[in-house]
PDB file of N, CA and C in Angstrom:
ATOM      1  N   UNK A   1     116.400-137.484 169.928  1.00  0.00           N
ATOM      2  CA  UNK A   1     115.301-137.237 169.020  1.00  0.00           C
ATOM      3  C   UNK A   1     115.117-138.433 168.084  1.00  0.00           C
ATOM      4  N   UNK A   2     113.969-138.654 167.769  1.00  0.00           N
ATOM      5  CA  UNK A   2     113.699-139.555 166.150  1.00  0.00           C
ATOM      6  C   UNK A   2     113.158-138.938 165.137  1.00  0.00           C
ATOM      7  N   UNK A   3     112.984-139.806 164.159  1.00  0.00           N
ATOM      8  CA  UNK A   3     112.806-139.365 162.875  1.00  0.00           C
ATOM      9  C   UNK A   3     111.694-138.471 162.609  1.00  0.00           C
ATOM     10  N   UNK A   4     110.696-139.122 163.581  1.00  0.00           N
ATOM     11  CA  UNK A   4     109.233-138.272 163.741  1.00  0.00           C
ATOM     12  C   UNK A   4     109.329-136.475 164.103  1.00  0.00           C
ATOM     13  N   UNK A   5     110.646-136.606 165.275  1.00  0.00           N
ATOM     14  CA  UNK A   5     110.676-135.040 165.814  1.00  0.00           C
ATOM     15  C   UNK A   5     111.145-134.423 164.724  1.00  0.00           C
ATOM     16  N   UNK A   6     111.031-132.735 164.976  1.00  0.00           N
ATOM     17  CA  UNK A   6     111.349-131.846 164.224  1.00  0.00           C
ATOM     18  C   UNK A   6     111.667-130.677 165.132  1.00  0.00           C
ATOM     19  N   UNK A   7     112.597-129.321 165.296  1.00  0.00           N
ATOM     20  CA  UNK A   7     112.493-128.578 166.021  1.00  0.00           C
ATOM     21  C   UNK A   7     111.797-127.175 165.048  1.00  0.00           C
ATOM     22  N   UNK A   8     110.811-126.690 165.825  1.00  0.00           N
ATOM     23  CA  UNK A   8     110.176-125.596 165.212  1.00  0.00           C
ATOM     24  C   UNK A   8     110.760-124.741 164.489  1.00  0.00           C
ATOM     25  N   UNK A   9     109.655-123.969 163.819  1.00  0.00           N
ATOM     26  CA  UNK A   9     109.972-122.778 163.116  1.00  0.00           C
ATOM     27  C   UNK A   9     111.086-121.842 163.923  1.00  0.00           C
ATOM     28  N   UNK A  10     110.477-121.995 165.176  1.00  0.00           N
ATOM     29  CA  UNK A  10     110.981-120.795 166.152  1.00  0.00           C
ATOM     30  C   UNK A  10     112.190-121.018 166.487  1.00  0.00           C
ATOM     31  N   UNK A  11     112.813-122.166 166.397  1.00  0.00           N
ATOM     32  CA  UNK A  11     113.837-123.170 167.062  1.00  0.00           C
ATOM     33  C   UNK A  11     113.895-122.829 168.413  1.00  0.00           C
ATOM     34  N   UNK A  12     112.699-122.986 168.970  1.00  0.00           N
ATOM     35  CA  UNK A  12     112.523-122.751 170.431  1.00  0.00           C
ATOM     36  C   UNK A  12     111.874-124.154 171.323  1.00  0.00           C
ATOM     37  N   UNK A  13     111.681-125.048 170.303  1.00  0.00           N
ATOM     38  CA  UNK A  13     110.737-126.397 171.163  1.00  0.00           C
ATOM     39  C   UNK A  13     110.839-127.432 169.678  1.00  0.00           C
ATOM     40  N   UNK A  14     111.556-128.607 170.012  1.00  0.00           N
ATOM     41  CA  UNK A  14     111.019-129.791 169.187  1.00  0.00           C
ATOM     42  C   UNK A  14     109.320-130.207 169.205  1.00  0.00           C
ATOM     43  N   UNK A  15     109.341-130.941 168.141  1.00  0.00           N
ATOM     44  CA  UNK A  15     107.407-131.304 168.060  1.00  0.00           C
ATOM     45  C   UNK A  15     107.523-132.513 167.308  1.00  0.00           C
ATOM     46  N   UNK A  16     106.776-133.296 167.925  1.00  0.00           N
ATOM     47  CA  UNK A  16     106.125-134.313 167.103  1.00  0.00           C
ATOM     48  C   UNK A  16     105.330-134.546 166.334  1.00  0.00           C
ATOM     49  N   UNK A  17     106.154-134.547 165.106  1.00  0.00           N
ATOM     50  CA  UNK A  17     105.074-135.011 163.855  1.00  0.00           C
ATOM     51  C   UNK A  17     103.881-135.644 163.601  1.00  0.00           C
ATOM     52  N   UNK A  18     103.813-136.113 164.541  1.00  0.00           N
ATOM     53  CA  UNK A  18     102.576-137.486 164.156  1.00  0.00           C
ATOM     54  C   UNK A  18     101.536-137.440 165.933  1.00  0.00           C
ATOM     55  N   UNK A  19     102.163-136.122 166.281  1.00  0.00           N
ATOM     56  CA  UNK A  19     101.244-135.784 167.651  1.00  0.00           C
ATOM     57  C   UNK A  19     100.119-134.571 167.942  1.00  0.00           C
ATOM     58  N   UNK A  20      99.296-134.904 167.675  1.00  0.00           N
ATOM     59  CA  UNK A  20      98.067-133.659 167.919  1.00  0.00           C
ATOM     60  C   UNK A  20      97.928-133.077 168.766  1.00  0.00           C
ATOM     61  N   UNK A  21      96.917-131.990 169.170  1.00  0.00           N
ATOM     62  CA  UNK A  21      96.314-131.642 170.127  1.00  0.00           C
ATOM     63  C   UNK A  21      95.276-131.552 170.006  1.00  0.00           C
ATOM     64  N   UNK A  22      94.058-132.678 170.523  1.00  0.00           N
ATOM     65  CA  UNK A  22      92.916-133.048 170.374  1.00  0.00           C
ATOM     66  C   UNK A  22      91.635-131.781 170.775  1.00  0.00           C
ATOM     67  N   UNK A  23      90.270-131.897 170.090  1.00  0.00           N
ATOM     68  CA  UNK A  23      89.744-130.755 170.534  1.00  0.00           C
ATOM     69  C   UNK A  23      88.662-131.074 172.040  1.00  0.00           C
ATOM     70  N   UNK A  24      88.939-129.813 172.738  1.00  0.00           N
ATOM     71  CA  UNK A  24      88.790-129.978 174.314  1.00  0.00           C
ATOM     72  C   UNK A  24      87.386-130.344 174.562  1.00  0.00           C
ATOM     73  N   UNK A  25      86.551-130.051 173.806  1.00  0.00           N
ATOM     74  CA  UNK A  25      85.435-130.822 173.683  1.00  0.00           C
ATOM     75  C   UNK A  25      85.313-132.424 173.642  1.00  0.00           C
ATOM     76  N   UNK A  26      86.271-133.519 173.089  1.00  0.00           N
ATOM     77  CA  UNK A  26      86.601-134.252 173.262  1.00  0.00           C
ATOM     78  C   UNK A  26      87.124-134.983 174.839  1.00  0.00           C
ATOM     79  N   UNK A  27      87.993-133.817 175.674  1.00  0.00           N
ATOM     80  CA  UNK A  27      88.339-134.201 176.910  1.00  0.00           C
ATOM     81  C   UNK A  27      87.617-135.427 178.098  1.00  0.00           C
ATOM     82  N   UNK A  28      88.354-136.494 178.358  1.00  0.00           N
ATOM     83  CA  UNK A  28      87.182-136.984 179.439  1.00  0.00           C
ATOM     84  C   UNK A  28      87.649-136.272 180.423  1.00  0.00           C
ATOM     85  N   UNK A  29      86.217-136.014 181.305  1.00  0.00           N
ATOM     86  CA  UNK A  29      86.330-135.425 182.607  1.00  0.00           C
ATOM     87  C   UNK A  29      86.813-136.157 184.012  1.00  0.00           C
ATOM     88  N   UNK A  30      87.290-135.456 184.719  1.00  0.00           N
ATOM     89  CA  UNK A  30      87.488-135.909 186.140  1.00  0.00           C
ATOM     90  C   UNK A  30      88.777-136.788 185.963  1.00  0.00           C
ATOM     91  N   UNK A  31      89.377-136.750 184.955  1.00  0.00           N
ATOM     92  CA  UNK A  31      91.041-137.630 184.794  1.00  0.00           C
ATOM     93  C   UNK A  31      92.055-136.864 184.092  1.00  0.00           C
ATOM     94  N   UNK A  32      93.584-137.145 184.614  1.00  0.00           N
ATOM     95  CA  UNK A  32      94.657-136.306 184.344  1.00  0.00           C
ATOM     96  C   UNK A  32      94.973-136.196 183.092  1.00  0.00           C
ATOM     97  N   UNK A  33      94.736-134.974 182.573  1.00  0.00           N
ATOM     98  CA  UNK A  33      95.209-135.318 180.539  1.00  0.00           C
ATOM     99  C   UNK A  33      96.722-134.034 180.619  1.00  0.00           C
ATOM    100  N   UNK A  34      96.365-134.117 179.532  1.00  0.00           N
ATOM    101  CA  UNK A  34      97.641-132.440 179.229  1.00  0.00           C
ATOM    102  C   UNK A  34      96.690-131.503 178.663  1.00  0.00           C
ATOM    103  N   UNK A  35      96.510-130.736 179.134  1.00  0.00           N
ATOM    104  CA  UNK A  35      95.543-129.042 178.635  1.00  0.00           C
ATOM    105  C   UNK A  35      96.648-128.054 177.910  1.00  0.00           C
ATOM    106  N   UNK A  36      96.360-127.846 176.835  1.00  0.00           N
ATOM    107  CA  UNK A  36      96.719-126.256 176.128  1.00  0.00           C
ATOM    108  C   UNK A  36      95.660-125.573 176.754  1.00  0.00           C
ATOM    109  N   UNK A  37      95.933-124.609 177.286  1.00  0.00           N
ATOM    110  CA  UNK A  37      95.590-123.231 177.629  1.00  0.00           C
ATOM    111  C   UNK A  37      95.291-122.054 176.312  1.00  0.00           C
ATOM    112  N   UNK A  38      94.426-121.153 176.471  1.00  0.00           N
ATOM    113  CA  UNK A  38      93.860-119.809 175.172  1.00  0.00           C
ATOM    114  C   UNK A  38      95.470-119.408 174.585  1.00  0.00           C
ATOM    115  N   UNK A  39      96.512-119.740 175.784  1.00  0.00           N
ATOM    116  CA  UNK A  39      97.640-118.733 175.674  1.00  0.00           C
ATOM    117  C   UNK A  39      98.940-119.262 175.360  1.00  0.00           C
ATOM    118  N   UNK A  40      98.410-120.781 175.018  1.00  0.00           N
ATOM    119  CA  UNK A  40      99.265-121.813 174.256  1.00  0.00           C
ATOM    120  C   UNK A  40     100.667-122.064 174.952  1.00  0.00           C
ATOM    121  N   UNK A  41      99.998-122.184 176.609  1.00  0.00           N
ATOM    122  CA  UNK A  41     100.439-122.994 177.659  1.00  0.00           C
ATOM    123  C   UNK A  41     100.467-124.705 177.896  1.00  0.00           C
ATOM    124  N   UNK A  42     100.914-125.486 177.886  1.00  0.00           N
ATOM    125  CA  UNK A  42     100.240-126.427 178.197  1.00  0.00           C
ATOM    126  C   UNK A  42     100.887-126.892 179.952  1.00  0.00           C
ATOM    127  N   UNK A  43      99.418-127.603 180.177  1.00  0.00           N
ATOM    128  CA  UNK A  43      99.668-128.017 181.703  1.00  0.00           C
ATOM    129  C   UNK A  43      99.061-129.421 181.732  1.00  0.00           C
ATOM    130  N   UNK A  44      99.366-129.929 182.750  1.00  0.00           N
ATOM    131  CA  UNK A  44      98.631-131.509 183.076  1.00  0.00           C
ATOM    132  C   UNK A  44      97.459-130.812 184.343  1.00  0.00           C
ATOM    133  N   UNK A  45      96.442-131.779 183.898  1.00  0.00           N
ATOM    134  CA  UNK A  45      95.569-131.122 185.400  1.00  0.00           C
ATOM    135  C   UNK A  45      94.144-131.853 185.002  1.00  0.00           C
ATOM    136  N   UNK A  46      92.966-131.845 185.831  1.00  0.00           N
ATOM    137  CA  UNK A  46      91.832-132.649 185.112  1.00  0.00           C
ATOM    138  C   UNK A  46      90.939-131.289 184.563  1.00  0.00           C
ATOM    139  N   UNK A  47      89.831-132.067 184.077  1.00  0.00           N
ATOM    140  CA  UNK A  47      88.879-130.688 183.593  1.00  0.00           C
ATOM    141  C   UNK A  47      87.698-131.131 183.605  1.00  0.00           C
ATOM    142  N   UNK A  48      86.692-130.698 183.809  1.00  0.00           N
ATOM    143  CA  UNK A  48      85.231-130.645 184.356  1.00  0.00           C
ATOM    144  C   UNK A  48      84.392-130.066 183.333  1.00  0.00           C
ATOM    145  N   UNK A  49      83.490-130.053 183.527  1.00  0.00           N
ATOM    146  CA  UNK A  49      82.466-129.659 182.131  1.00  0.00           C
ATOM    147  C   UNK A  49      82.391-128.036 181.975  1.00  0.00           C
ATOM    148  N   UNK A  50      82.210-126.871 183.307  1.00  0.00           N
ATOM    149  CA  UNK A  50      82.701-126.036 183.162  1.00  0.00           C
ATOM    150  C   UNK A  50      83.710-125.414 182.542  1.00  0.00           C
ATOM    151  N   UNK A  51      84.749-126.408 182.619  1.00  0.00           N
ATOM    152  CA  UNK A  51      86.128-125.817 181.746  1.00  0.00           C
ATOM    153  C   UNK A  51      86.076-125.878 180.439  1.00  0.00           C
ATOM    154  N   UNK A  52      85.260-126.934 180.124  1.00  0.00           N
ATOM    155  CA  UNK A  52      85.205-126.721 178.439  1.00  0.00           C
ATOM    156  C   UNK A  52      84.315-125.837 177.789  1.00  0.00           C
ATOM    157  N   UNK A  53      82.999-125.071 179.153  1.00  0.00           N
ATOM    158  CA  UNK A  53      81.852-124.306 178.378  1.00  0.00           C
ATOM    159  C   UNK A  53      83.394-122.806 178.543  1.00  0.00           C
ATOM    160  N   UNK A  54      84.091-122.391 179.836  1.00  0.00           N
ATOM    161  CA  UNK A  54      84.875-121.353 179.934  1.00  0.00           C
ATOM    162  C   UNK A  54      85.690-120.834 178.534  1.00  0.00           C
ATOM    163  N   UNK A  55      86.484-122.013 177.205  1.00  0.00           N
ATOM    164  CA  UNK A  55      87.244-121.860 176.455  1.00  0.00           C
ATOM    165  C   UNK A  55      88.549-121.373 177.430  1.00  0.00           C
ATOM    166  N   UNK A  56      88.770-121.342 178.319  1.00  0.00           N
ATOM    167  CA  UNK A  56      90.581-120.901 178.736  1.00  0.00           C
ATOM    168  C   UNK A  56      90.863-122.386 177.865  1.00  0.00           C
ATOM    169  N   UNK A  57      90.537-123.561 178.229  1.00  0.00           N
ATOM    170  CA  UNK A  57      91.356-124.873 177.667  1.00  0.00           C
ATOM    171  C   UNK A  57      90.877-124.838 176.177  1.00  0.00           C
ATOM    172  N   UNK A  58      91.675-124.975 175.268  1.00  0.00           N
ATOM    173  CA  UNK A  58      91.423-125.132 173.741  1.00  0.00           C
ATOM    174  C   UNK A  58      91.805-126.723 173.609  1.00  0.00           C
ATOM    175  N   UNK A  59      92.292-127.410 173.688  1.00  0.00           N
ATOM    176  CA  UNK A  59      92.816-128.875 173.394  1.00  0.00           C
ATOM    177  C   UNK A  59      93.196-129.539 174.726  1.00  0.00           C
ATOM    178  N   UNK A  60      93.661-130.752 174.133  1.00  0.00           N
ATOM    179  CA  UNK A  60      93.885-131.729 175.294  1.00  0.00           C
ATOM    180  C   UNK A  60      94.434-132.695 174.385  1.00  0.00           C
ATOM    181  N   UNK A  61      95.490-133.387 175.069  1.00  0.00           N
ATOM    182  CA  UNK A  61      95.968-135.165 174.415  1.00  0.00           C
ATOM    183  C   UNK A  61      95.712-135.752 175.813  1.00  0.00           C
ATOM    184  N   UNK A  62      96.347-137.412 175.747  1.00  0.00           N
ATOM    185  CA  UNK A  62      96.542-137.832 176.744  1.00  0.00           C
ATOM    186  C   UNK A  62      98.167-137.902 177.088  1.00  0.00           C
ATOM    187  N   UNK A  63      98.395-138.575 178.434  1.00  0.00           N
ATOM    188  CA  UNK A  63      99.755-138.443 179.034  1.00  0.00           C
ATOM    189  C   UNK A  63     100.340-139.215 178.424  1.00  0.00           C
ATOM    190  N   UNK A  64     101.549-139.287 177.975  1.00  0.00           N
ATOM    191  CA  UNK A  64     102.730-140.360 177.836  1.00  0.00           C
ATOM    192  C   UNK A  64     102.540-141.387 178.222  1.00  0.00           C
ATOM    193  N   UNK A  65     102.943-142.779 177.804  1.00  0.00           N
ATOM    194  CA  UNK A  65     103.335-144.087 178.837  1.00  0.00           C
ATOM    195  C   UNK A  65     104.782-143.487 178.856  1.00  0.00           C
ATOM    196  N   UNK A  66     104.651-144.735 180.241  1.00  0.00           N
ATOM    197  CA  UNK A  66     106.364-143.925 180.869  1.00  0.00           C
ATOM    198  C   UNK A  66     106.847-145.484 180.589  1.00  0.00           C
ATOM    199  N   UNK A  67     108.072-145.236 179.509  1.00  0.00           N
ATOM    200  CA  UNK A  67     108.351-146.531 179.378  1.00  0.00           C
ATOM    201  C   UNK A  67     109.535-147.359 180.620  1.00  0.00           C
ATOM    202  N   UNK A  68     109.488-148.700 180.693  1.00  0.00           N
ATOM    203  CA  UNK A  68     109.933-149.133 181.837  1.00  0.00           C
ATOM    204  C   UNK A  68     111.622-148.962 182.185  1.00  0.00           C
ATOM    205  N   UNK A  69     111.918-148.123 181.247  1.00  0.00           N
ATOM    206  CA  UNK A  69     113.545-147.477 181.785  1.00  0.00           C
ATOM    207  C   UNK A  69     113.502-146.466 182.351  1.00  0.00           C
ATOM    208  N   UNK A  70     112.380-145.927 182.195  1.00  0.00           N
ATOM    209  CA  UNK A  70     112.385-144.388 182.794  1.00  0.00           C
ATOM    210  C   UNK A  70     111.807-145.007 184.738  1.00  0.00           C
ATOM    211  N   UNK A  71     110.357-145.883 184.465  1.00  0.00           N
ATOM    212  CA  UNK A  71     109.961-146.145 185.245  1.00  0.00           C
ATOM    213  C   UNK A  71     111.034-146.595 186.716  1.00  0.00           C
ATOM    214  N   UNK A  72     112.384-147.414 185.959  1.00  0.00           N
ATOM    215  CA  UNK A  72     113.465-148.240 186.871  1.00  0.00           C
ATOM    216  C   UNK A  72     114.077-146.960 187.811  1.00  0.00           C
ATOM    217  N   UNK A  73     113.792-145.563 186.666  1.00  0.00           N
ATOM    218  CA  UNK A  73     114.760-144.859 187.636  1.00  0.00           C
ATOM    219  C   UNK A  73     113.737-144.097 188.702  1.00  0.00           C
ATOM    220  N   UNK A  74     112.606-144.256 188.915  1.00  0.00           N
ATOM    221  CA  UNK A  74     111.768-143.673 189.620  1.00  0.00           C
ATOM    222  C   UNK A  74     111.805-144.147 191.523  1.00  0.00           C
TER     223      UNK A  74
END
């Protein structure tokens, strides 16, 4: 962990301080982001203009860079 993380209220999941979850209206379409779900799921997957008139997706960030130590072990 760093200084930024924190583990929740719940002490069920660390979180990053200084990391949002952007609003899904924002999303670009037709490319891989991370989706929160109504049910405060999150998944990786793309999303289409339909998905944002539906509301199942509430937010979106983008993916991680995968930094090049992780990348070596791939």
């Amino acid at each position: 962990m760093t200084s930024r993380d924190r583990i929740d209220a719940s002490r069920q999941a660390v979180v990053d301080l200084d990391y949002y979850w952007r609003d899904i209206q924002t999303a670009p379409l037709g490319v891989k982001v991370q989706l929160l779900t109504s049910g405060g799921v999150a998944i990786h997957g793309k999303i289409n203009r339909r998905d944002k008139e539906d509301n199942f997706y509430i937010g979106w960030t983008p993916l991680p860079k995968i930094p090049a130590f992780l990348k070596e072990k791939m």
